[in-house]
PDB file of N, CA and C in Angstrom:
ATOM      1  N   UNK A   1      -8.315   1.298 -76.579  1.00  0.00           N
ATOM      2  CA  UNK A   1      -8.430   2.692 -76.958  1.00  0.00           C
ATOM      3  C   UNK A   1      -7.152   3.427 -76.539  1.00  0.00           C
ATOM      4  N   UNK A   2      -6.273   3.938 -77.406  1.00  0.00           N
ATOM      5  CA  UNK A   2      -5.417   5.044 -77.124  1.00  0.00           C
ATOM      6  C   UNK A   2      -5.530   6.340 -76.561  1.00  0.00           C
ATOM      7  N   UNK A   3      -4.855   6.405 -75.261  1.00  0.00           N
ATOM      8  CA  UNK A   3      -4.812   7.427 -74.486  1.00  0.00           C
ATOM      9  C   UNK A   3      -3.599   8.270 -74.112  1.00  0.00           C
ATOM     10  N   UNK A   4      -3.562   9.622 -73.970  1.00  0.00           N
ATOM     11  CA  UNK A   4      -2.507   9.936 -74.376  1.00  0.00           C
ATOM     12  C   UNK A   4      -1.545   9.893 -73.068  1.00  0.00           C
ATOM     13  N   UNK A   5      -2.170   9.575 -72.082  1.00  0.00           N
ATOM     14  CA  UNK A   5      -1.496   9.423 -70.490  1.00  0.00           C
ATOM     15  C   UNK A   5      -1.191   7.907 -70.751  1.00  0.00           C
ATOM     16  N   UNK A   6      -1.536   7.753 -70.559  1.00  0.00           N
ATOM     17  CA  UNK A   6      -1.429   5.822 -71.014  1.00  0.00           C
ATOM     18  C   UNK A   6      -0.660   5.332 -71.754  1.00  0.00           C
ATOM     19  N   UNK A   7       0.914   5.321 -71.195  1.00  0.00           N
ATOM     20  CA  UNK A   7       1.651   4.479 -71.795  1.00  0.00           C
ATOM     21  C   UNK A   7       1.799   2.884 -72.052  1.00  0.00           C
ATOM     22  N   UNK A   8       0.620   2.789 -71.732  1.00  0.00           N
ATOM     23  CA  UNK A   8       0.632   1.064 -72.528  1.00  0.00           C
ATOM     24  C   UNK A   8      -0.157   0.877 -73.464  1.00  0.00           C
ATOM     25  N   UNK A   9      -1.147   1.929 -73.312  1.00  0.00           N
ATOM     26  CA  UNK A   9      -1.981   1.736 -74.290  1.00  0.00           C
ATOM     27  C   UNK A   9      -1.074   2.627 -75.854  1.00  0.00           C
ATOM     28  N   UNK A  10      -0.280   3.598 -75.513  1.00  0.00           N
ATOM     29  CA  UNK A  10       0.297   3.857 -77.015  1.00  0.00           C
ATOM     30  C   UNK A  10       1.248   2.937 -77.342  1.00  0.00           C
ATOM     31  N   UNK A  11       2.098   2.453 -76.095  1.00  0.00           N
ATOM     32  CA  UNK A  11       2.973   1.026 -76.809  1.00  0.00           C
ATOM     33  C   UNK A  11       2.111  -0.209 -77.409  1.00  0.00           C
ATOM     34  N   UNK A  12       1.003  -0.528 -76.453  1.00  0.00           N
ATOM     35  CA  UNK A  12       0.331  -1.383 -77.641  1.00  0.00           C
ATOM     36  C   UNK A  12      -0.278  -0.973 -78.951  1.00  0.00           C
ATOM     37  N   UNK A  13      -0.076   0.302 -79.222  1.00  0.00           N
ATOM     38  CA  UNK A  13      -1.152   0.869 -80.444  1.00  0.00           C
ATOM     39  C   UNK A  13       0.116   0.227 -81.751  1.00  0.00           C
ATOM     40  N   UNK A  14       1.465   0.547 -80.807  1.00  0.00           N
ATOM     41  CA  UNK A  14       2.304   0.744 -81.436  1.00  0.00           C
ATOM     42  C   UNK A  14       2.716  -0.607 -82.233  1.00  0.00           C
ATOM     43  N   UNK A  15       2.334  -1.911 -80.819  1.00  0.00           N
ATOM     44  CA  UNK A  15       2.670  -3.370 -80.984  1.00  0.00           C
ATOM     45  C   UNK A  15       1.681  -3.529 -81.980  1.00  0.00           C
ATOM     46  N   UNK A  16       0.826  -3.531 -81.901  1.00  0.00           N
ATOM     47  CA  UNK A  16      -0.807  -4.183 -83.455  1.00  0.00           C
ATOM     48  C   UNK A  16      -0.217  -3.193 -84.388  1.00  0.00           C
ATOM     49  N   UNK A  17       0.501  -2.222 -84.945  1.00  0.00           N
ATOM     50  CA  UNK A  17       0.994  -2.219 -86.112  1.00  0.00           C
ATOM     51  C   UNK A  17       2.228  -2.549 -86.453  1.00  0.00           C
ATOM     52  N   UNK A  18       3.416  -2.738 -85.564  1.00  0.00           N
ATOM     53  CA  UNK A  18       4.283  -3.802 -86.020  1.00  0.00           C
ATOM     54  C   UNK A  18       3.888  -5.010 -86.218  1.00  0.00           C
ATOM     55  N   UNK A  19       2.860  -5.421 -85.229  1.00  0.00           N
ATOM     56  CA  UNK A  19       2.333  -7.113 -85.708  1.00  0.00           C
ATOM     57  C   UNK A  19       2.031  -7.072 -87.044  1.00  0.00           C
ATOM     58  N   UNK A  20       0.904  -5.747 -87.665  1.00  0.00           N
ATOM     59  CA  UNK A  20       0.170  -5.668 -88.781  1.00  0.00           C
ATOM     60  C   UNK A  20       1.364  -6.069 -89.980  1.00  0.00           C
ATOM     61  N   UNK A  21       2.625  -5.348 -89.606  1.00  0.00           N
ATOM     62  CA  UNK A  21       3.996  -5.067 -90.809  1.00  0.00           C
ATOM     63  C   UNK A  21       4.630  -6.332 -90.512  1.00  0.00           C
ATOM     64  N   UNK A  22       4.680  -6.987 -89.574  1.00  0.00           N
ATOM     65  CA  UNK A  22       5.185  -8.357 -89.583  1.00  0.00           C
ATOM     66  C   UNK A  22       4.288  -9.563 -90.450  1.00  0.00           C
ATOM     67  N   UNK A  23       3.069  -9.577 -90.030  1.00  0.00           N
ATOM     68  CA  UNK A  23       2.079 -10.509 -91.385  1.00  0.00           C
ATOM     69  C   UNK A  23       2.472  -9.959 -92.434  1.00  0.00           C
ATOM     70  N   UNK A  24       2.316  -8.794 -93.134  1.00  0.00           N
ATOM     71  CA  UNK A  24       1.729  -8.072 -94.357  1.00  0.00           C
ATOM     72  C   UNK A  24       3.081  -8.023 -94.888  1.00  0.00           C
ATOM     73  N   UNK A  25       4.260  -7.560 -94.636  1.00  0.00           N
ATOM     74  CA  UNK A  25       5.360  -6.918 -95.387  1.00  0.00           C
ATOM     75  C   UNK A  25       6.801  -7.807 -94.971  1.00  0.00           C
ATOM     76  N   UNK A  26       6.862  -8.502 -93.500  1.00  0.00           N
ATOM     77  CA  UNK A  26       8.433  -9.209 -93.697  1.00  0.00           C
ATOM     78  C   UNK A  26       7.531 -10.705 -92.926  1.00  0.00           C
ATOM     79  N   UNK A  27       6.556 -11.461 -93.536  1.00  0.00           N
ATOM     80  CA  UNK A  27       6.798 -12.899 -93.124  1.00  0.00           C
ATOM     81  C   UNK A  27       7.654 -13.514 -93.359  1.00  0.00           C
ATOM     82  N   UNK A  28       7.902 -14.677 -92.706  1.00  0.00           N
ATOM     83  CA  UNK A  28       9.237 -15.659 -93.660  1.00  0.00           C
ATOM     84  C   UNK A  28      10.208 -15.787 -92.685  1.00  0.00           C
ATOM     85  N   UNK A  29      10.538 -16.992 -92.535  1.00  0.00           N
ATOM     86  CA  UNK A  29      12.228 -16.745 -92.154  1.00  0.00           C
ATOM     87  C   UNK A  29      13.327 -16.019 -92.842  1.00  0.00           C
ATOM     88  N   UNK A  30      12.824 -15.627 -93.762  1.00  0.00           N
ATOM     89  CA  UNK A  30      14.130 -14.926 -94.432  1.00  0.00           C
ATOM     90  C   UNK A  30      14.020 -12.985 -93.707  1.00  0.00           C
ATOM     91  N   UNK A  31      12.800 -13.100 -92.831  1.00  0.00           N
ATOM     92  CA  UNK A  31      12.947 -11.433 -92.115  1.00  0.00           C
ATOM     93  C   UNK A  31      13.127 -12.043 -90.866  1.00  0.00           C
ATOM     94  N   UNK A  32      13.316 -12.904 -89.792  1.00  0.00           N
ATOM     95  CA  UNK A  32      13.649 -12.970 -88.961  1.00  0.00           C
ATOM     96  C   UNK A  32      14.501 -12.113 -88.446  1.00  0.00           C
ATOM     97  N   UNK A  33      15.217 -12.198 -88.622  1.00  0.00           N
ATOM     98  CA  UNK A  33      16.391 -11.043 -88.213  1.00  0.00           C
ATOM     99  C   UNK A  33      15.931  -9.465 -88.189  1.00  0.00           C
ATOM    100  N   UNK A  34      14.896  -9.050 -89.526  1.00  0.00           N
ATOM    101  CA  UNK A  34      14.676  -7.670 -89.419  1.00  0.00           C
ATOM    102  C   UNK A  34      13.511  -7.590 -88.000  1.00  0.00           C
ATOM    103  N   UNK A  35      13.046  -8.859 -88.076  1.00  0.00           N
ATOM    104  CA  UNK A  35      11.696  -8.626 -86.974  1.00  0.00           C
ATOM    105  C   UNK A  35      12.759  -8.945 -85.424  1.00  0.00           C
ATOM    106  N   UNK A  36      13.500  -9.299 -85.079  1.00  0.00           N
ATOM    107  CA  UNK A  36      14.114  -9.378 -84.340  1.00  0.00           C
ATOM    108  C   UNK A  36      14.855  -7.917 -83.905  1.00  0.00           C
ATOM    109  N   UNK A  37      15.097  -7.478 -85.066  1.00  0.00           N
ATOM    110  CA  UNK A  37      16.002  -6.124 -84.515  1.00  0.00           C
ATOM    111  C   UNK A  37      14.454  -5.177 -84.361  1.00  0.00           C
ATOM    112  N   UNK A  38      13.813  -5.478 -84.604  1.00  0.00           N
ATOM    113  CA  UNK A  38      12.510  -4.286 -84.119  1.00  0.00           C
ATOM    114  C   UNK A  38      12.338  -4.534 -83.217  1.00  0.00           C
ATOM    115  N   UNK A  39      11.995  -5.807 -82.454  1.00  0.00           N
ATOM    116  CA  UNK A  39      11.476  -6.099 -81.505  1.00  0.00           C
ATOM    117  C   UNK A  39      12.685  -5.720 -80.032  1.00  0.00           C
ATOM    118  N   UNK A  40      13.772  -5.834 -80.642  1.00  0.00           N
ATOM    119  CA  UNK A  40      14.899  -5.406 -79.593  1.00  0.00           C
ATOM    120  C   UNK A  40      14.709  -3.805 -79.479  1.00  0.00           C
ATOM    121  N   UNK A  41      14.293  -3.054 -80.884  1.00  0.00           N
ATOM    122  CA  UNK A  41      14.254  -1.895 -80.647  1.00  0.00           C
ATOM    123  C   UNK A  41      12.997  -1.266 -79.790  1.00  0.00           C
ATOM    124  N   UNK A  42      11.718  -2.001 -79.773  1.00  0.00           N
ATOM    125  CA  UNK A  42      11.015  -1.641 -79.272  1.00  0.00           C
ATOM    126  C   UNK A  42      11.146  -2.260 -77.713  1.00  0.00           C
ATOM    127  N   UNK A  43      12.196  -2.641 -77.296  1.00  0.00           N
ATOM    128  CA  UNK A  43      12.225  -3.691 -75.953  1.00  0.00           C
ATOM    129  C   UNK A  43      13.250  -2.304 -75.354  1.00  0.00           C
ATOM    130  N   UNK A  44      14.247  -1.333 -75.982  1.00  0.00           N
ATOM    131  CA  UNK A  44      14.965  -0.909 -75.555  1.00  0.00           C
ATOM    132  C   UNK A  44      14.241   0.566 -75.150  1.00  0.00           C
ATOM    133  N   UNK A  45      12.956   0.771 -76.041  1.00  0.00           N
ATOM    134  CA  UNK A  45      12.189   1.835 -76.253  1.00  0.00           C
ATOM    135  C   UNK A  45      11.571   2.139 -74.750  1.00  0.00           C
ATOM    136  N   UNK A  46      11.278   1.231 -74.851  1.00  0.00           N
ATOM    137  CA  UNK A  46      10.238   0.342 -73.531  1.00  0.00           C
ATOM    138  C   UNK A  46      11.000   0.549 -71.788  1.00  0.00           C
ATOM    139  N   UNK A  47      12.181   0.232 -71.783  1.00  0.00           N
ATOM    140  CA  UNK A  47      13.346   0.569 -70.773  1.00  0.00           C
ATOM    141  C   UNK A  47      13.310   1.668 -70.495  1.00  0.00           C
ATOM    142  N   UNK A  48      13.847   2.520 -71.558  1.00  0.00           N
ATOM    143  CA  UNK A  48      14.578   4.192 -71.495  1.00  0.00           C
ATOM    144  C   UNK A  48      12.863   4.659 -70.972  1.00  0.00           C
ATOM    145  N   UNK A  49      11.662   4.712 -71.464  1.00  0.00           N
ATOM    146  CA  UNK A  49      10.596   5.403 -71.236  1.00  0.00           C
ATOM    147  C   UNK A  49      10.390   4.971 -69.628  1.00  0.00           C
ATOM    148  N   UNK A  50      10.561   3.537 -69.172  1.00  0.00           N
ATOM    149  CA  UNK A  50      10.345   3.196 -67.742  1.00  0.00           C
ATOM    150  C   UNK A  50      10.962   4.124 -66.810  1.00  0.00           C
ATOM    151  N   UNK A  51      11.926   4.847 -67.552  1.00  0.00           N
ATOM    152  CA  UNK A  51      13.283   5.992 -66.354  1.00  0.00           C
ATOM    153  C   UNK A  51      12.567   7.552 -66.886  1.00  0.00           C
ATOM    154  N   UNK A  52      11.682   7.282 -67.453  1.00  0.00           N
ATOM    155  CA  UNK A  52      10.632   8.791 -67.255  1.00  0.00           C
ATOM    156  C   UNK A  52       9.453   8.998 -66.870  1.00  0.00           C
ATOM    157  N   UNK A  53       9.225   7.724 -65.484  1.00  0.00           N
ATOM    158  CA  UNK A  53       8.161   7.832 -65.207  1.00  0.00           C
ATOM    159  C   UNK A  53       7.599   9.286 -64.107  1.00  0.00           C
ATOM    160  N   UNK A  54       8.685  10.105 -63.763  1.00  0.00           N
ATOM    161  CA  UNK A  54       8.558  10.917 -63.323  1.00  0.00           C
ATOM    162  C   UNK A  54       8.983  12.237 -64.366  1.00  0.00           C
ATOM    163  N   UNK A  55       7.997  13.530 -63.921  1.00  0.00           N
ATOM    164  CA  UNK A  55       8.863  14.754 -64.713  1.00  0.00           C
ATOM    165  C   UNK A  55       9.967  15.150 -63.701  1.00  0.00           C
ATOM    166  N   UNK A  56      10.472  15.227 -62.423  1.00  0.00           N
ATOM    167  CA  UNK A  56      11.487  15.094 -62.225  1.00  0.00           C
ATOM    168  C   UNK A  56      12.860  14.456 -62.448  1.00  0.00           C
ATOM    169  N   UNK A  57      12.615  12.962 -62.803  1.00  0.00           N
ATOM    170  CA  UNK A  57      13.447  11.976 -63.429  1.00  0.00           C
ATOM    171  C   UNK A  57      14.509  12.391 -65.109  1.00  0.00           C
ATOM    172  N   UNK A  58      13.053  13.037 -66.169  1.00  0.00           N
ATOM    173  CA  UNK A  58      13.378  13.472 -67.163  1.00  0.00           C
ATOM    174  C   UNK A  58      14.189  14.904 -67.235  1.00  0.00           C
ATOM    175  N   UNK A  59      14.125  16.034 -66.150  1.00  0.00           N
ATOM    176  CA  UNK A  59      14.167  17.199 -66.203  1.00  0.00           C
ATOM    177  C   UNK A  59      16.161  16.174 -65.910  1.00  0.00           C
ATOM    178  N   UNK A  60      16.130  15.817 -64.526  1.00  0.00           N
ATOM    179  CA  UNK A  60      17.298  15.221 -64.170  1.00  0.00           C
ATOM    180  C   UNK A  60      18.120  14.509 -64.870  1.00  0.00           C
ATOM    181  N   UNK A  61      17.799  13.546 -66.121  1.00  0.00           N
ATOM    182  CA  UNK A  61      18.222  13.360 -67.190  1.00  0.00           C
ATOM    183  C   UNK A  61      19.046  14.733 -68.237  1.00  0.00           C
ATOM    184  N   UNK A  62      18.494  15.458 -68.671  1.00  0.00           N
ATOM    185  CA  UNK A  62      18.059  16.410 -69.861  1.00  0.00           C
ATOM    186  C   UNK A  62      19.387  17.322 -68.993  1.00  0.00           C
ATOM    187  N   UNK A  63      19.479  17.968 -67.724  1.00  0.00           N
ATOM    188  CA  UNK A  63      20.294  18.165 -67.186  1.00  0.00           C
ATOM    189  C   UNK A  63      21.591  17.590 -67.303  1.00  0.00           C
ATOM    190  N   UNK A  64      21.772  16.072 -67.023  1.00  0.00           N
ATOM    191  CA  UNK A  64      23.000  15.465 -66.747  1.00  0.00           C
ATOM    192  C   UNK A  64      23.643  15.543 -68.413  1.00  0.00           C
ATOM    193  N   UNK A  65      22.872  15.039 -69.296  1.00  0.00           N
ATOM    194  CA  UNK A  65      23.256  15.056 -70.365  1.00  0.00           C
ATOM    195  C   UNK A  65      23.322  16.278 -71.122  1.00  0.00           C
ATOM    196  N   UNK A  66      23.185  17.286 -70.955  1.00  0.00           N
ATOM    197  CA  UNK A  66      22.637  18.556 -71.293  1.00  0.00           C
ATOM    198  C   UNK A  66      22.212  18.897 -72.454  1.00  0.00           C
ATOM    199  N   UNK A  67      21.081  18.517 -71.941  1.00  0.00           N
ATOM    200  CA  UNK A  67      20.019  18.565 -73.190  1.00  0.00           C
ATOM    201  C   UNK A  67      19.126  19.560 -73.139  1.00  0.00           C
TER     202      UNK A  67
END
């Protein structure tokens, strides 16, 4: 069940519909590569969100970069 505090549970909501678009729309070795660059994208997604596990962390971010 998706919760909106629950960041694993929206990254997995997120994983069962890339799985869904990986059966349904790029099987094959010939999408390897596109399922590869998702999966890097969602691996990098996954990182950057680990460095906002605090609202201090993000405010300190948003600052440095001035955002």
């Amino acid at each position: 069940m998706i919760n909106r505090y629950d960041r694993g549970s929206q990254l997995l909501t997120l994983w069962h519909a890339l799985d869904a678009y990986r059966e349904d729309c790029i099987s094959g070795e010939e999408y390897d590569s596109q399922w590869d660059d998702i999966c890097t994208v969602m691996a990098w997604l996954e990182e950057d969100l680990e460095q906002f596990d605090s609202v201090d962390a993000m405010i300190d971010y948003k600052e440095r970069h001035g955002l």
